[in-house]
N, C-alpha and C. Protein backbone atom coordinates (compact mmCIF):
# COMPACT_ATOMS: atom_id res chain seq x y z
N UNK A 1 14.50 11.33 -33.69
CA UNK A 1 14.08 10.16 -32.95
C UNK A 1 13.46 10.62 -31.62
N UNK A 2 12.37 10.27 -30.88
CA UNK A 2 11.33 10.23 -29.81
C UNK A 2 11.03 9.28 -29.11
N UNK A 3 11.77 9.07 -28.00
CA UNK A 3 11.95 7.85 -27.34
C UNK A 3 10.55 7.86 -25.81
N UNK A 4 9.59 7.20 -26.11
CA UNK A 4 8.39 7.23 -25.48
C UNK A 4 8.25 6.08 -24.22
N UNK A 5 7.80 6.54 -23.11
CA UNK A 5 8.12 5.52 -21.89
C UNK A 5 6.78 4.93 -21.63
N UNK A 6 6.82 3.62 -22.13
CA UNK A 6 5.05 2.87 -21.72
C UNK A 6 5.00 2.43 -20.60
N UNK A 7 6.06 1.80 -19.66
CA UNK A 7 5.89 1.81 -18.61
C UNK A 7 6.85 1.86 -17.57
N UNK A 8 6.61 2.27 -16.35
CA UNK A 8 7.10 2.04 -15.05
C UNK A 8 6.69 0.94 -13.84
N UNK A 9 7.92 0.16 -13.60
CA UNK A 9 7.19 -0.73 -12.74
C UNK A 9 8.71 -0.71 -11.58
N UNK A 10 7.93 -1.05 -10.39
CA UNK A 10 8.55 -1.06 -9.19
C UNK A 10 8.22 -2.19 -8.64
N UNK A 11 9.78 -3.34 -8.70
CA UNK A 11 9.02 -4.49 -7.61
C UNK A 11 10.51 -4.72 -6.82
N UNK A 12 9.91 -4.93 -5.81
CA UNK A 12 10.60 -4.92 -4.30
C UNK A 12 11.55 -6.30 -5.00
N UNK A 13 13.34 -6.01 -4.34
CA UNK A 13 13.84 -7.66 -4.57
C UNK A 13 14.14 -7.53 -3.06
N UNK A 14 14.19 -8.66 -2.66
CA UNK A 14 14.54 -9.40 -1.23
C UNK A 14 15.46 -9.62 -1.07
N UNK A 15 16.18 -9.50 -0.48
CA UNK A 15 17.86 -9.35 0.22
C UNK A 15 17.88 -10.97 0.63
N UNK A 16 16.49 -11.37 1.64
CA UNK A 16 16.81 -11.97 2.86
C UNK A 16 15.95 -13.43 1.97
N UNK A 17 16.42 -14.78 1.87
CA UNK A 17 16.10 -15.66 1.70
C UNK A 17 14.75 -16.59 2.12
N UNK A 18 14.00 -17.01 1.89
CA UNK A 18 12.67 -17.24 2.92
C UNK A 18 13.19 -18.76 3.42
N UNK A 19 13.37 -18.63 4.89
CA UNK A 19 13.58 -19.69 5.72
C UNK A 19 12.46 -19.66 6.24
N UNK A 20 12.19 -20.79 7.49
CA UNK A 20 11.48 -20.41 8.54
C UNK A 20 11.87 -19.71 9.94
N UNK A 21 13.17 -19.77 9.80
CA UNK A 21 14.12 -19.41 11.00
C UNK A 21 14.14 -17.60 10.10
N UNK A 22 14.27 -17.00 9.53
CA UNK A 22 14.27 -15.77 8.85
C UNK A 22 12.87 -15.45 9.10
N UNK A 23 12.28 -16.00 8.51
CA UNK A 23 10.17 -16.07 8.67
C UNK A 23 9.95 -15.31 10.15
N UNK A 24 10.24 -16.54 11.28
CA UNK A 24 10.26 -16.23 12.59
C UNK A 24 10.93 -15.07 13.12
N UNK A 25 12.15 -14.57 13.15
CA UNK A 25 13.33 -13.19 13.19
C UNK A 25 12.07 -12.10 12.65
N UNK A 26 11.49 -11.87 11.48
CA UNK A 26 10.78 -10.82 11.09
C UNK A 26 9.43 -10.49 11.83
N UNK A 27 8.94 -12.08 12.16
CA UNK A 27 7.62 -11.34 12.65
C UNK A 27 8.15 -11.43 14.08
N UNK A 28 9.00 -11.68 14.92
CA UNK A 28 9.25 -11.15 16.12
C UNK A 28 9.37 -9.78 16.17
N UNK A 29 9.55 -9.03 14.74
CA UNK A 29 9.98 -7.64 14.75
C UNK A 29 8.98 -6.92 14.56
N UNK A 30 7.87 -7.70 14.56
CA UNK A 30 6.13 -7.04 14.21
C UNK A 30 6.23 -5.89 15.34
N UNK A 31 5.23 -4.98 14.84
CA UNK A 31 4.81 -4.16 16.18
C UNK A 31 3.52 -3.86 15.96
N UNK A 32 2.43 -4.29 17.16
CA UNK A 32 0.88 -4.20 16.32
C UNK A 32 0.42 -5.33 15.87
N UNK A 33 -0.30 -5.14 15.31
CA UNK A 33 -1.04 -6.24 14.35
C UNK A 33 -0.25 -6.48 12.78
N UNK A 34 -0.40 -7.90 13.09
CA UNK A 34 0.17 -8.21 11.70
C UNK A 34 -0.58 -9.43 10.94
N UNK A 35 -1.05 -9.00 9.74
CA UNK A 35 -1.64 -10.33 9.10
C UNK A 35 -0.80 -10.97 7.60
N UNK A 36 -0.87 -12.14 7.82
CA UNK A 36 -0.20 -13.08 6.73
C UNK A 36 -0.74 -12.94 5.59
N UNK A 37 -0.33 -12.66 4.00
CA UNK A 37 -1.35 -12.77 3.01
C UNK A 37 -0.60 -13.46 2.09
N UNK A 38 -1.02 -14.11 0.78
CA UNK A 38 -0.57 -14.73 -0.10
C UNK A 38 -1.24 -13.61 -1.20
N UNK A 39 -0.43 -13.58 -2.42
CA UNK A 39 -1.23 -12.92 -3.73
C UNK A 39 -0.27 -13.30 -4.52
N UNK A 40 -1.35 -13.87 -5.61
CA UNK A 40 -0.90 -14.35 -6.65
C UNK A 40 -1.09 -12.84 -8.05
N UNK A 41 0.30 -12.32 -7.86
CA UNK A 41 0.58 -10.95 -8.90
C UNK A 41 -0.06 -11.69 -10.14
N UNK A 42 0.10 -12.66 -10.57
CA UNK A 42 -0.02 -13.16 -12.04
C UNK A 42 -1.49 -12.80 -12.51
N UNK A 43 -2.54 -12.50 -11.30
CA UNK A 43 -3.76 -12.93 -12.12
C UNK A 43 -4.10 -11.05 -11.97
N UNK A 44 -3.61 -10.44 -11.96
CA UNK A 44 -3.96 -8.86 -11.91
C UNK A 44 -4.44 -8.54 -10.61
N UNK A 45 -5.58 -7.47 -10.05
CA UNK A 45 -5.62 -7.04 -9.39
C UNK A 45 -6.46 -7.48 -7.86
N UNK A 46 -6.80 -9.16 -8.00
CA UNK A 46 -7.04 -10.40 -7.44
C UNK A 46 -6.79 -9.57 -5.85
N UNK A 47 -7.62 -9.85 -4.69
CA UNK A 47 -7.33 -9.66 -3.35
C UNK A 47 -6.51 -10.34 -2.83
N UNK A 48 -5.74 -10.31 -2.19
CA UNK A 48 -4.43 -11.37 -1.54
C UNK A 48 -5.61 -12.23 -0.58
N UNK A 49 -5.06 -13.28 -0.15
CA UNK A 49 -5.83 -14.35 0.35
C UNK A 49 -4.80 -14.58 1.53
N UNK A 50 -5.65 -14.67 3.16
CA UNK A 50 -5.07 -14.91 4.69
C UNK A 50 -4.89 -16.04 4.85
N UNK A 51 -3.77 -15.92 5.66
CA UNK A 51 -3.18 -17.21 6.20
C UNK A 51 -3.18 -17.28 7.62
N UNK A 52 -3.81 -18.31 7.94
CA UNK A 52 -4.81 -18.33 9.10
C UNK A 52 -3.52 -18.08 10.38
N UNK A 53 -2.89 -18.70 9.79
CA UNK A 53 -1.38 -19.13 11.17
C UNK A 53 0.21 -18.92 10.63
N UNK A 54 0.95 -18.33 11.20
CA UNK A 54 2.12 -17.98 11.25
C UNK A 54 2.58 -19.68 11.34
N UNK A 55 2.47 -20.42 12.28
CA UNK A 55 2.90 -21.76 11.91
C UNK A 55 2.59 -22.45 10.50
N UNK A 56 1.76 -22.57 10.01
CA UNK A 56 1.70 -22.93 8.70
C UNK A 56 2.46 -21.74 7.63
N UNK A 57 2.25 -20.82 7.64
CA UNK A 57 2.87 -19.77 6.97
C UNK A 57 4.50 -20.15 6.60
N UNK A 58 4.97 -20.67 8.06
CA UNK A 58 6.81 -20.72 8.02
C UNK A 58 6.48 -22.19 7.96
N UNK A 59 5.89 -23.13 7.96
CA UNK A 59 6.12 -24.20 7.88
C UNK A 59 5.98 -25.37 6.74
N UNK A 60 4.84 -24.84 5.82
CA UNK A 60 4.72 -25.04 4.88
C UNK A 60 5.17 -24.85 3.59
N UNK A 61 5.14 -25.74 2.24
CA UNK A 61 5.86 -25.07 1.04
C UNK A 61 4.76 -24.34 0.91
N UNK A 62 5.90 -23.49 -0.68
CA UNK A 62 4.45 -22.42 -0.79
C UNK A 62 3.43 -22.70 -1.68
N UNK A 63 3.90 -24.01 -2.35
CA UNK A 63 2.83 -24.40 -3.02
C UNK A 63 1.39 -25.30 -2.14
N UNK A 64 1.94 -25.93 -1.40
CA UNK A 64 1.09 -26.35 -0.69
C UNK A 64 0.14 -25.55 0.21
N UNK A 65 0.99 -24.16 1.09
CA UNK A 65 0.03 -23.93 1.42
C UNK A 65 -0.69 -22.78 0.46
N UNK A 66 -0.29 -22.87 -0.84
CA UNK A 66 -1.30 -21.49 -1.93
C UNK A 66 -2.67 -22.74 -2.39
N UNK A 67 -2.40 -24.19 -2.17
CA UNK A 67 -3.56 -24.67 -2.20
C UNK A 67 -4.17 -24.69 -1.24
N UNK A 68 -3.94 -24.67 -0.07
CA UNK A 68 -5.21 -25.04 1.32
C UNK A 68 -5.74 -23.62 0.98
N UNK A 69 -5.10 -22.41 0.85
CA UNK A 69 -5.42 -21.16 1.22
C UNK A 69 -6.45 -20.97 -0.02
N UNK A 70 -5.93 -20.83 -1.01
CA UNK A 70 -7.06 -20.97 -2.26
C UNK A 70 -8.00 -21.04 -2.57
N UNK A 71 -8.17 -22.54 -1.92
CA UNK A 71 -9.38 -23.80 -2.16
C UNK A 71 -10.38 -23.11 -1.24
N UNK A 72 -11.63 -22.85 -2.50
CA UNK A 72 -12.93 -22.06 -1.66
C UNK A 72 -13.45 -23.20 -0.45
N UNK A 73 -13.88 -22.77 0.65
CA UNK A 73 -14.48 -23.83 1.62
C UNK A 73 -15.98 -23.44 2.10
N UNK A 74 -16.77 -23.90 1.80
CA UNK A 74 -17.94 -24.07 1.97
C UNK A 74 -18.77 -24.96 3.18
N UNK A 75 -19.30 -24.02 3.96
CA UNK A 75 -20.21 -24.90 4.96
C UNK A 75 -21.85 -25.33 4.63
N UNK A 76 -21.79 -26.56 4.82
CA UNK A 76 -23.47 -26.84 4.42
C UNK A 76 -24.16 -26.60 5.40
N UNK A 77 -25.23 -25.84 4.79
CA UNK A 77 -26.58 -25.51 5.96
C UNK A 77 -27.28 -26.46 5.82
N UNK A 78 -27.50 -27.08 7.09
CA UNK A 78 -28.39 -28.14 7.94
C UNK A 78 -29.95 -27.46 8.18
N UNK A 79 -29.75 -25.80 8.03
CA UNK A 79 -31.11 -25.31 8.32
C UNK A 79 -31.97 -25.37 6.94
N UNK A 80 -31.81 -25.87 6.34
CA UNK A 80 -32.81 -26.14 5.04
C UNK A 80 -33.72 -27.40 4.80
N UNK A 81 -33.23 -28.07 5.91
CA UNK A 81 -34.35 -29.38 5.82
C UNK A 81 -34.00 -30.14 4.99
N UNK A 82 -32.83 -30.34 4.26
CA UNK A 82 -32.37 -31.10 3.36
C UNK A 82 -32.88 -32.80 3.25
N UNK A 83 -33.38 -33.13 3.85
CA UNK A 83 -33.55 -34.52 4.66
C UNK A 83 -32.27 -35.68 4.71
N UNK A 84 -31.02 -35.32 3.81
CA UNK A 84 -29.90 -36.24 3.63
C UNK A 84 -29.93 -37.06 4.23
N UNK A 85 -29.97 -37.03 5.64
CA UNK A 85 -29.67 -38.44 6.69
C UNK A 85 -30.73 -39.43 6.21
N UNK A 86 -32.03 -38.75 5.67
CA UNK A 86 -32.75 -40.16 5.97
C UNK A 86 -32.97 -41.02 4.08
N UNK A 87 -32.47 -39.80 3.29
CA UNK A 87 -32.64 -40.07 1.68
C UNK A 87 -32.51 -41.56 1.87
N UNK A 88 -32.84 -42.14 0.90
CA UNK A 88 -32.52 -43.66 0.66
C UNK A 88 -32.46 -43.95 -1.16
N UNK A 89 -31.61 -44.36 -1.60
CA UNK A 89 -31.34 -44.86 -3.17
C UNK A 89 -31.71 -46.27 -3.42
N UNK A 90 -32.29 -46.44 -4.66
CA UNK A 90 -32.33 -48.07 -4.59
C UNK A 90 -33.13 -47.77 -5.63
């Protein structure tokens, strides 16, 4: 018998419960720069996505804020002459 190893995986477990009062305690313990990220492991090797504010970060669920953060946001350019304001339907 030849017992063959397909994989190794290493994932961190958390001791510490996610409060916002725990949230706050850790990043007081920052030193430097520190940025917030969300990543969703499920979809493979996907870039983690920023979270603009430590207040929303501890304040929010995490479902709610994995949608604001998510949701692509798009600015419309006004420099294209679009004419919108003056279109008229009828």
């Amino acid at each position: 018998m030849i017992r063959e190893v397909e994989t190794i995986e290493h994932r961190p477990k958390y001791l510490l419960p996610f409060t916002a009062e725990a949230a706050q305690k850790l990043y007081d313990m920052r030193n430097g720069n520190c940025t917030l990220v969300l990543k969703d492991e499920s979809k493979g090797d996907k870039s983690p996505i920023s979270v603009e504010s430590f207040d929303q970060f501890k304040r929010l669920e995490f479902d709610e804020l994995w949608e604001m953060v998510s949701t692509p946001r798009y600015k419309l350019d006004r420099s294209a002459k679009d004419n919108l304001n003056d279109a008229q339907y009828g």
